[in-house]
Protein backbone atom coordinates (compact mmCIF):
# COMPACT_ATOMS: atom_id res chain seq x y z
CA UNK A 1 20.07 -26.35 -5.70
CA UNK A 2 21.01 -24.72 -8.84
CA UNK A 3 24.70 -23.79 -9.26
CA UNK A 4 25.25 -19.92 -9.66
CA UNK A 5 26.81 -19.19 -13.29
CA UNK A 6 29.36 -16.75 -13.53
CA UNK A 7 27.87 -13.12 -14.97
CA UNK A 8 29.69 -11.49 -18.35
CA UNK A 9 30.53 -7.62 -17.88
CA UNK A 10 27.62 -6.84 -20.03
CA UNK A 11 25.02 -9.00 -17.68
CA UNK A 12 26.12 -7.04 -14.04
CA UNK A 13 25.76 -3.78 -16.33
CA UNK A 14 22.55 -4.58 -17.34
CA UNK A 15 21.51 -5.45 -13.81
CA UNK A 16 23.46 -2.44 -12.65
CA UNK A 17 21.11 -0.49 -15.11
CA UNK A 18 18.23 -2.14 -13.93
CA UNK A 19 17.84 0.38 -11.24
CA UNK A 20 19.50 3.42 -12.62
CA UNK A 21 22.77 2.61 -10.43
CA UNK A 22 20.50 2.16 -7.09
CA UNK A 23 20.24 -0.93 -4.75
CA UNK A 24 16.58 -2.47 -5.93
CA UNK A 25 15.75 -2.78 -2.13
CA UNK A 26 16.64 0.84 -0.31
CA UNK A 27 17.47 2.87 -3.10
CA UNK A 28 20.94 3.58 -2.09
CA UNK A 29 23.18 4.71 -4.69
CA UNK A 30 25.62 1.89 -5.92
CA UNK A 31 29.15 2.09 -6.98
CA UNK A 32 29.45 -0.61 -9.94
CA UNK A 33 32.42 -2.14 -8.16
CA UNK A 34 30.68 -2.45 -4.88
CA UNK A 35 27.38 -3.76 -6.31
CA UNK A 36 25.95 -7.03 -5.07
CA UNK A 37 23.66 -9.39 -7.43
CA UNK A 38 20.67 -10.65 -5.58
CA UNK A 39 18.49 -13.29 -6.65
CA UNK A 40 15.41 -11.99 -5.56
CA UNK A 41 14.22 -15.41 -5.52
CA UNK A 42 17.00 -17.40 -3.90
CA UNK A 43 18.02 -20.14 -6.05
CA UNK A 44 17.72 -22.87 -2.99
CA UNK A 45 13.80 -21.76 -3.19
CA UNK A 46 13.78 -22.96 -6.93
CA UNK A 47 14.81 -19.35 -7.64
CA UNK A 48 16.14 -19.23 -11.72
CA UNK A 49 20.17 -18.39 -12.51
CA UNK A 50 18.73 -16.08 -15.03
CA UNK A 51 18.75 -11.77 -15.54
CA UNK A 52 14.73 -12.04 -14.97
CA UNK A 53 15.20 -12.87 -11.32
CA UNK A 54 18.62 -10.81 -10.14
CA UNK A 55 18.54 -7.42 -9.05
CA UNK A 56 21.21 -4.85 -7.91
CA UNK A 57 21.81 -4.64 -4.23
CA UNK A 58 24.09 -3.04 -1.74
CA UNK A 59 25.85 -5.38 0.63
CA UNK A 60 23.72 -4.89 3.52
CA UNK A 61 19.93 -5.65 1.56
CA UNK A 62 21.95 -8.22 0.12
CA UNK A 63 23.23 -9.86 3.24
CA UNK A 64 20.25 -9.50 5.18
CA UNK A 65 18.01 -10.54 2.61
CA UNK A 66 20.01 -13.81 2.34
CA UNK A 67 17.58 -16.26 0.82
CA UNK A 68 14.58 -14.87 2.55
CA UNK A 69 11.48 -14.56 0.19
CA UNK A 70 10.96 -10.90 -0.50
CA UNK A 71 7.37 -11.14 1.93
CA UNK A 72 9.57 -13.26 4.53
CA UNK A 73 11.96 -10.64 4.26
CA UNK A 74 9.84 -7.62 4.45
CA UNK A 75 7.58 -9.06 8.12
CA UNK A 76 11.48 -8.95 9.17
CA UNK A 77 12.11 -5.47 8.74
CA UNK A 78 8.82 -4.65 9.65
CA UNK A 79 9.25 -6.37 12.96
CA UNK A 80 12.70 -4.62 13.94
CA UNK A 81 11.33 -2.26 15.98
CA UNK A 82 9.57 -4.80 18.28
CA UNK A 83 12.63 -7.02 17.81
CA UNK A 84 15.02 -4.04 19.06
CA UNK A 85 12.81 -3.40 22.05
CA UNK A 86 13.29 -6.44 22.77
CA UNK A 87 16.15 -7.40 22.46
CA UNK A 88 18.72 -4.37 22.93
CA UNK A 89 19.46 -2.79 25.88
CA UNK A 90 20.69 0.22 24.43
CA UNK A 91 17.73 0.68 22.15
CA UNK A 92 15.31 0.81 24.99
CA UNK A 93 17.10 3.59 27.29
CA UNK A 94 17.23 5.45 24.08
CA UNK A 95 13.88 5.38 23.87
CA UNK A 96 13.11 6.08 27.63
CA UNK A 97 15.09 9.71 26.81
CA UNK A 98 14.08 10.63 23.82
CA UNK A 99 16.35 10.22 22.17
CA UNK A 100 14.78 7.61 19.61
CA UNK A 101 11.48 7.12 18.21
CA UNK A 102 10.10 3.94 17.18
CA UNK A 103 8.28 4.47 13.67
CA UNK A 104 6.46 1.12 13.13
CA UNK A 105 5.83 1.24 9.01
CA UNK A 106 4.92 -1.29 6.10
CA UNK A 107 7.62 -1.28 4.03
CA UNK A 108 8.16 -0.89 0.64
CA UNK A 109 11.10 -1.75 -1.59
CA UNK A 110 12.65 0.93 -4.13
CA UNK A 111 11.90 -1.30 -6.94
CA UNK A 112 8.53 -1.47 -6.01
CA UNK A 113 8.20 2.39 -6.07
CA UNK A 114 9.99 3.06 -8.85
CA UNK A 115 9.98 -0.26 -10.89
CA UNK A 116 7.96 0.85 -13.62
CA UNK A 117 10.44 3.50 -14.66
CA UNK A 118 13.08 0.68 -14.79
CA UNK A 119 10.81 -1.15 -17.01
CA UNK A 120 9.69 -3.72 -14.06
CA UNK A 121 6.30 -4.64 -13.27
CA UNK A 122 4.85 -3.37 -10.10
């Protein structure tokens, strides 16, 4: 596994930039401070320790992303519904009221919708 290189200012801005301030993966808006780099692919999968393969992310995508593949990550999400059913009590009665509604969906990432824009390939 590669070792992870430590960025310069002017590499997390550039990332930072990358998506207009916006976490590549939900689109949530990013402090600079608070923004995570993601290797989109993980650097224990062979990923490169270069600004071609890292993206900004928000803690969460970035933690739950981990070093998923972004298709290994994506059947996860799209599973969560079934995987809540499942698995959570308190999911399941809140579906018996009403009170939530499983929406099953294929997911798509924000840099996938808006990439282009950014100057990424779709």
């Amino acid at each position: 596994m590669e070792k992870r290189r430590r960025l310069t200012p002017a590499e997390r801005r550039t990332i930072y930039d990358k998506m207009g301030g916006r976490c590549a993966y939900c689109g949530e808006q990013l402090n600079y401070e608070d923004m995570q780099v993601d290797h989109v692919v993980a650097l224990r999968s062979e990923g490169e320790d270069d600004l071609a393969n890292m993206l900004p992310a928000c803690r969460s995508c970035n933690h739950y992303k981990r070093s998923n593949s972004l298709e290994g990550w994506r059947r996860i999400l799209e599973a969560m519904p079934v995987t809540l059913e499942r698995d959570c009590y308190t999911y399941r009665q809140a579906v018996r009221f009403g009170m939530v509604k499983p929406t099953p969906k294929k997911i798509t990432f924000y840099f996938e919708r808006v990439g282009e824009e950014h100057g990424l390939p779709r």
